[in-house]
N, C-alpha and C. Protein backbone atom coordinates (compact mmCIF):
# COMPACT_ATOMS: atom_id res chain seq x y z
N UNK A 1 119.05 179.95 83.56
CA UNK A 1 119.07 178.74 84.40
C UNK A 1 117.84 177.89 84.11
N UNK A 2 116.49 178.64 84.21
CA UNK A 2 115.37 177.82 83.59
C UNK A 2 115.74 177.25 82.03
N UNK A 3 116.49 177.81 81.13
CA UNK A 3 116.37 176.75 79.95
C UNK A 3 117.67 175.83 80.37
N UNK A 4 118.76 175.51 80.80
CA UNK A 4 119.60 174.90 81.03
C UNK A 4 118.71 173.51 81.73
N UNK A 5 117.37 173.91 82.72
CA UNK A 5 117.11 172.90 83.61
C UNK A 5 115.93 172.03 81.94
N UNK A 6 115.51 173.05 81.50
CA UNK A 6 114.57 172.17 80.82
C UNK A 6 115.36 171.47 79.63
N UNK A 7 116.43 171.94 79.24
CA UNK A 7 117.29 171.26 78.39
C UNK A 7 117.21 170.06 78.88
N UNK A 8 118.14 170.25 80.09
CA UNK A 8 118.06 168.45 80.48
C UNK A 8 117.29 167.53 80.90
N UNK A 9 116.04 168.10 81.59
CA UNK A 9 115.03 167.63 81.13
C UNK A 9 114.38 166.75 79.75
N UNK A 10 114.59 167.96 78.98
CA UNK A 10 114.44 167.25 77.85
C UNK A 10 115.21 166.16 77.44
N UNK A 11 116.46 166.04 77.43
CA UNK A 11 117.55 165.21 77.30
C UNK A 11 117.15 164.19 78.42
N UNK A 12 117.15 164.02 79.53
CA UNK A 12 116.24 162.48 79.97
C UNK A 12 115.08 162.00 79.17
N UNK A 13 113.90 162.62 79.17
CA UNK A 13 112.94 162.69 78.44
C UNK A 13 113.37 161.72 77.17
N UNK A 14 114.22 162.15 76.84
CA UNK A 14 114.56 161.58 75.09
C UNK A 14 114.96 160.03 75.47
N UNK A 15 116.06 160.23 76.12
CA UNK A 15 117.20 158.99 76.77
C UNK A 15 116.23 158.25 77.14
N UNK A 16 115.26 157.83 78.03
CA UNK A 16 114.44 157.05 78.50
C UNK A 16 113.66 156.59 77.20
N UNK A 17 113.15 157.43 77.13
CA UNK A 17 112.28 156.92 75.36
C UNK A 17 112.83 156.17 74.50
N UNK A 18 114.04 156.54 74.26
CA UNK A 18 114.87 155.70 73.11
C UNK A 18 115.33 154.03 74.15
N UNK A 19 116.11 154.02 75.34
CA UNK A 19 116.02 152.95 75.64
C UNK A 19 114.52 152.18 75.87
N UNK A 20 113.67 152.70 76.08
CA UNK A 20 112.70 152.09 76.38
C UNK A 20 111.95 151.29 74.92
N UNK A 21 112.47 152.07 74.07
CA UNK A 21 111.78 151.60 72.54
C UNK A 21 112.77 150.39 71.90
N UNK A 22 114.49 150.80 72.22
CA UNK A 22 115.28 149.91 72.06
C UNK A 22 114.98 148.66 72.68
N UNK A 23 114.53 148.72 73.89
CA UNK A 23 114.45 147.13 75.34
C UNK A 23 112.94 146.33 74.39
N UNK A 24 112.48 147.44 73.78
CA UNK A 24 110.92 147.00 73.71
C UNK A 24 110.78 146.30 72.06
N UNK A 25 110.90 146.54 71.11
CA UNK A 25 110.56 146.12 69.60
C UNK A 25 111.76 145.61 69.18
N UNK A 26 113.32 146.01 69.27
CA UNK A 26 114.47 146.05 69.16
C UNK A 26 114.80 144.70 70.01
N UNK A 27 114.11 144.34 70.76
CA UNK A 27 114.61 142.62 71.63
C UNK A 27 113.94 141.81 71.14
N UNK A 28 112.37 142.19 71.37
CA UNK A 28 111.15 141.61 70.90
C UNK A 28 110.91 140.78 69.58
């Protein structure tokens, strides 16, 4: 159950990053 939670964790982690890099240099 602890790696299932940090999986997805990780998987936000990623998701936020990538839109945030997409909104950011990728518009810019």
């Amino acid at each position: 159950m602890k790696s299932a939670k940090l999986r997805i964790l990780v998987l936000v982690v990623v998701t936020v990053f990538f839109f945030t890099f997409w909104n950011g240099p990728a518009c810019g």
